[in-house]
C-alpha atoms as a PDB file:
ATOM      1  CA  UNK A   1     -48.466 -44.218  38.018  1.00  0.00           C
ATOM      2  CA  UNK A   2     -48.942 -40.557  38.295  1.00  0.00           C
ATOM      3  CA  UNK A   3     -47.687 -37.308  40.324  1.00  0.00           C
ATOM      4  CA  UNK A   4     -50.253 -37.115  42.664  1.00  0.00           C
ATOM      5  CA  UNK A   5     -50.876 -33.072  44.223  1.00  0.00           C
ATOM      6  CA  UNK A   6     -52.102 -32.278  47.611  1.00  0.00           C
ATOM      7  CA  UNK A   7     -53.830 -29.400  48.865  1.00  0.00           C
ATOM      8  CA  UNK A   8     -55.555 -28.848  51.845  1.00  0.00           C
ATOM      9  CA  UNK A   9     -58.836 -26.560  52.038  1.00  0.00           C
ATOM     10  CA  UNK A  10     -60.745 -25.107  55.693  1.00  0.00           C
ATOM     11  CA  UNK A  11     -64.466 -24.764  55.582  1.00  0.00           C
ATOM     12  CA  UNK A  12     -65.179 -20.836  55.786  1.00  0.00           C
ATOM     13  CA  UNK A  13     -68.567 -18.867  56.938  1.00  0.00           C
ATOM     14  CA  UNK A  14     -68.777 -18.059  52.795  1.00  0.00           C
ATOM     15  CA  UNK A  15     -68.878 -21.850  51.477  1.00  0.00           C
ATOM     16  CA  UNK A  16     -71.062 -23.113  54.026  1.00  0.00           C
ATOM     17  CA  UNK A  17     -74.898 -23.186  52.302  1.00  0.00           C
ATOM     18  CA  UNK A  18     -78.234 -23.580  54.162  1.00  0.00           C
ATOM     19  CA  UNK A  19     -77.587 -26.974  55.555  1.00  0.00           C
ATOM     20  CA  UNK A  20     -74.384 -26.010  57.331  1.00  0.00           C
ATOM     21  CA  UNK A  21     -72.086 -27.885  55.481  1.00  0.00           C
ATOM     22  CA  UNK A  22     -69.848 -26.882  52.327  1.00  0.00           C
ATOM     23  CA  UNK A  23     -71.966 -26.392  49.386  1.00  0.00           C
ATOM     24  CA  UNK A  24     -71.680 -28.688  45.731  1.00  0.00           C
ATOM     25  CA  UNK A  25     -70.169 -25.305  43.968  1.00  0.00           C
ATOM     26  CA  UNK A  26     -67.367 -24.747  46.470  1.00  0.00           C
ATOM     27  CA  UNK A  27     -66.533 -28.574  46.047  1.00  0.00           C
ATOM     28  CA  UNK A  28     -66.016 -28.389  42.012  1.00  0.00           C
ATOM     29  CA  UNK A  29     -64.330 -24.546  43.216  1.00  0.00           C
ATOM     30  CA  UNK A  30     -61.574 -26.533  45.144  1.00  0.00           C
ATOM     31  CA  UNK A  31     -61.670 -29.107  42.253  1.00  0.00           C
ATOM     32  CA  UNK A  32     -60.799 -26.499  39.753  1.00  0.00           C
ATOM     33  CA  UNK A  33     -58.324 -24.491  41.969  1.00  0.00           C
ATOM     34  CA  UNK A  34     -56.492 -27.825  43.096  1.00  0.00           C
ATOM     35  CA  UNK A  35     -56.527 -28.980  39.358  1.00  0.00           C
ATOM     36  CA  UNK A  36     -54.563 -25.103  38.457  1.00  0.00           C
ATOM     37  CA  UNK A  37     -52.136 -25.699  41.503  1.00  0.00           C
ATOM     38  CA  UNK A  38     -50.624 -28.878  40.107  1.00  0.00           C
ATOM     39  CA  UNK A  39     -50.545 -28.104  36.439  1.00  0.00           C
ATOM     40  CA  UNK A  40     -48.474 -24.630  37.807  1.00  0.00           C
ATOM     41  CA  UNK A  41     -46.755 -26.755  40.154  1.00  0.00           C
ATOM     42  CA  UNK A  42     -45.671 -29.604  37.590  1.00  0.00           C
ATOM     43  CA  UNK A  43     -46.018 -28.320  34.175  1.00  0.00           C
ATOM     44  CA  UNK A  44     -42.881 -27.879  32.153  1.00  0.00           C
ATOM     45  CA  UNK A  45     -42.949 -23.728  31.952  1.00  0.00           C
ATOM     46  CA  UNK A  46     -42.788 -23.857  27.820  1.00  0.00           C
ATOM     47  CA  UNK A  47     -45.968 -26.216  28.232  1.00  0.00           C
ATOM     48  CA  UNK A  48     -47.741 -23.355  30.795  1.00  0.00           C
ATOM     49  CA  UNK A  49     -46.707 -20.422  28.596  1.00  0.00           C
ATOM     50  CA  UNK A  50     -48.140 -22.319  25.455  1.00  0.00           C
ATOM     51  CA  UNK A  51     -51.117 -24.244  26.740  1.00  0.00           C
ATOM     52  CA  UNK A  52     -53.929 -24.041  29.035  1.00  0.00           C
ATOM     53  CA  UNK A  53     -57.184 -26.000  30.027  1.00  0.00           C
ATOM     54  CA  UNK A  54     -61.082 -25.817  30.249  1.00  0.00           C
ATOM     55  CA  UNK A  55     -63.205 -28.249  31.716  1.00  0.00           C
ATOM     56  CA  UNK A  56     -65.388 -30.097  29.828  1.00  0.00           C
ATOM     57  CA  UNK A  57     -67.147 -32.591  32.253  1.00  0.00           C
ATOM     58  CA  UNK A  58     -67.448 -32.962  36.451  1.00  0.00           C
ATOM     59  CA  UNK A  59     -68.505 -36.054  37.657  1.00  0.00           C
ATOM     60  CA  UNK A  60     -68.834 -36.150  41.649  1.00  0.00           C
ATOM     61  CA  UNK A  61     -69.696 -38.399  43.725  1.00  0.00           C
ATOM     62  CA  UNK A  62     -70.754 -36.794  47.399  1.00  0.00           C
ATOM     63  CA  UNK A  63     -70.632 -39.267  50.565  1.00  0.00           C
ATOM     64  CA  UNK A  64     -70.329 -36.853  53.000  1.00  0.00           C
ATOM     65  CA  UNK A  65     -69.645 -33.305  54.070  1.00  0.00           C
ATOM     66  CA  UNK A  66     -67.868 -30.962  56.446  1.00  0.00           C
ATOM     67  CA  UNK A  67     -68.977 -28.156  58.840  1.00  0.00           C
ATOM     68  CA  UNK A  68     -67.374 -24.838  58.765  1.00  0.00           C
ATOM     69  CA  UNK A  69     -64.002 -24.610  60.439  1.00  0.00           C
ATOM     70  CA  UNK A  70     -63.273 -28.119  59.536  1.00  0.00           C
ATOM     71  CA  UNK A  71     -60.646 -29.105  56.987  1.00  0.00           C
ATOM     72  CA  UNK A  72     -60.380 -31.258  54.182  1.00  0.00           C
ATOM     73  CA  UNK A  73     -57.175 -32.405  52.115  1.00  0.00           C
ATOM     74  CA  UNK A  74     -57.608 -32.838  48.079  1.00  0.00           C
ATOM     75  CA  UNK A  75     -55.360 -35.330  46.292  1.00  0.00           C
ATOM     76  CA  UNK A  76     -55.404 -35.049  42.558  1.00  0.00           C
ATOM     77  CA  UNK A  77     -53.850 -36.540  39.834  1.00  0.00           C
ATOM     78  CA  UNK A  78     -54.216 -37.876  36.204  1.00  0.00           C
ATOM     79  CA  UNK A  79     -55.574 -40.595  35.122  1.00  0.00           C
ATOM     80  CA  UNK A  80     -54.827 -42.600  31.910  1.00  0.00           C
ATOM     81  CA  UNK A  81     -53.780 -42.051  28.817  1.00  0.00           C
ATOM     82  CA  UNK A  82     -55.152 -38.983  27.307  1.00  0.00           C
ATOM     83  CA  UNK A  83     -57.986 -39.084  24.325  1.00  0.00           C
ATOM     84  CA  UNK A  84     -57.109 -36.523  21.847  1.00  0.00           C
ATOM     85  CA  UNK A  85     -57.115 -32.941  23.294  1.00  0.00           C
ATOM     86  CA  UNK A  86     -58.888 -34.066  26.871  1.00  0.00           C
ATOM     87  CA  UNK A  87     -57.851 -35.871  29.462  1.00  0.00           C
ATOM     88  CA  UNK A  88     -58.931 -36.801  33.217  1.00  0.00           C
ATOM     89  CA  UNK A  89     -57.998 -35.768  36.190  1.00  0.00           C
ATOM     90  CA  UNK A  90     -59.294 -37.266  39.561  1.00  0.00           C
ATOM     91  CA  UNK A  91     -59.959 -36.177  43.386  1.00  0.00           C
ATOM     92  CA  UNK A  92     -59.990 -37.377  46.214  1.00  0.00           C
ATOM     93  CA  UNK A  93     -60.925 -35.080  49.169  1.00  0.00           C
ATOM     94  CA  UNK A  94     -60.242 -37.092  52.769  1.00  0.00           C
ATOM     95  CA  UNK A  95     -61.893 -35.509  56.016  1.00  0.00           C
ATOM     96  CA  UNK A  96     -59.805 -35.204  59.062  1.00  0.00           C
ATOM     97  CA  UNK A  97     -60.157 -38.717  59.708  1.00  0.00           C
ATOM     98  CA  UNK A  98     -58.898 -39.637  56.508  1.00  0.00           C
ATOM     99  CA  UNK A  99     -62.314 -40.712  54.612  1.00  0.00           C
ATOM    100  CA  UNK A 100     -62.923 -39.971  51.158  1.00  0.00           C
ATOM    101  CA  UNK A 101     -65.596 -38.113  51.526  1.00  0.00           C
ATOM    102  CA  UNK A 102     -66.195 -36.553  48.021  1.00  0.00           C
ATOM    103  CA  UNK A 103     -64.700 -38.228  45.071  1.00  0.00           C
ATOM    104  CA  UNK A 104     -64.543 -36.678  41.113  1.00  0.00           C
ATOM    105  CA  UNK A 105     -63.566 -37.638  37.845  1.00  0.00           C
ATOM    106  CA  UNK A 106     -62.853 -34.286  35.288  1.00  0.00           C
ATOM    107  CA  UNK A 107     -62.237 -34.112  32.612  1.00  0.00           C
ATOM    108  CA  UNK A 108     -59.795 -31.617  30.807  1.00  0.00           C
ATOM    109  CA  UNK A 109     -59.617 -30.149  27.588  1.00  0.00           C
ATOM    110  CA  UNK A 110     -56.477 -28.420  26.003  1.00  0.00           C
ATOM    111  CA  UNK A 111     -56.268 -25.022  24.565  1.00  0.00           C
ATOM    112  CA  UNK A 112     -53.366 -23.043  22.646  1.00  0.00           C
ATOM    113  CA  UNK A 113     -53.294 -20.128  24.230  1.00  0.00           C
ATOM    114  CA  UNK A 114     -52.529 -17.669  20.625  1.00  0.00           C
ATOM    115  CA  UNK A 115     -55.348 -19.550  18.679  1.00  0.00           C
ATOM    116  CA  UNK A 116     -57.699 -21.219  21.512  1.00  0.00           C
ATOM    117  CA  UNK A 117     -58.068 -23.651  19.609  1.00  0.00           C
ATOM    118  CA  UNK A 118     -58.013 -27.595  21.169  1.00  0.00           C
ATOM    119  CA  UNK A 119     -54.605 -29.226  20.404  1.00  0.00           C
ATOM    120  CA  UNK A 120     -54.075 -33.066  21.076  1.00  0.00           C
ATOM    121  CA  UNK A 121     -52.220 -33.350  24.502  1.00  0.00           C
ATOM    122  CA  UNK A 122     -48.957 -35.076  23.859  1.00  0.00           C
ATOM    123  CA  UNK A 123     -46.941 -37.326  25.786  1.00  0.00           C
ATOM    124  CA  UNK A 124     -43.946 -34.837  26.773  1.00  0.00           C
ATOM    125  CA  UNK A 125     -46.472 -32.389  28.112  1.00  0.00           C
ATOM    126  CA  UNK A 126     -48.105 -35.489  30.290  1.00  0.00           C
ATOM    127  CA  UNK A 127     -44.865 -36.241  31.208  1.00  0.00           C
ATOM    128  CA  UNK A 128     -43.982 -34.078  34.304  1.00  0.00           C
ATOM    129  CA  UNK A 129     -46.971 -35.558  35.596  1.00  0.00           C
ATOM    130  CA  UNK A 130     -46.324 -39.383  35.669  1.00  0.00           C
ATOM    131  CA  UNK A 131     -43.977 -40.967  38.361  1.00  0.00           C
ATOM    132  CA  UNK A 132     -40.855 -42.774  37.170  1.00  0.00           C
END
């Protein structure tokens, strides 16, 4: 089971998009920010001064929206075992009633930070982030 990270996000005048809801590139915004919070929140601070991560793939599946002023709350955590130098990280985002309204699967890749160059994610930097 994994540390799961919550974060909650209000619908501004700037994300809402022609059909006065939040538009698809604030969604994978709040992915990406939530995503940042936990691994600063959780990582183990020699794995954050050594290692970071890109994205390599968003999959997201939309099944509804909100209006401005309304709120959202993102859950994220990791799922699986990592492959390699990637691994994948889901959301949840739940409306004020508490549906999942917009779900995603990512998927992370990471990076040394002196060479940028992809290392293979191992266990002990994982670690912080499963639940005993």
């Amino acid at each position: 089971m994994s540390h799961r990270f919550e974060q909650t996000f209000t619908a501004k005048p700037e994300h809402i998009d022609e059909l006065g809801h939040v538009n698809n590139t604030v969604w994978v915004r709040w992915i990406q920010d939530m995503a940042t919070a936990h691994w600063n929140d959780t990582a183990r601070p020699e794995d954050a001064e050594q290692f970071f991560w890109v994205v390599t793939r968003h999959e997201i599946d939309y099944r509804g929206n909100v209006a401005e002023g309304e709120s959202v709350t993102g859950e994220t955590w990791i799922e699986g075992e990592p492959r390699g130098a990637t691994s994948i990280r889901r959301v949840d985002f739940r409306n004020e009633a508490g549906k999942v309204i917009v779900s995603a699967a990512t998927t992370w890749a990471m990076l040394d930070r002196a060479s940028q160059r992809l290392v293979r994610v191992r266990p002990e930097v994982l670690a912080p982030f499963r639940e005993a």
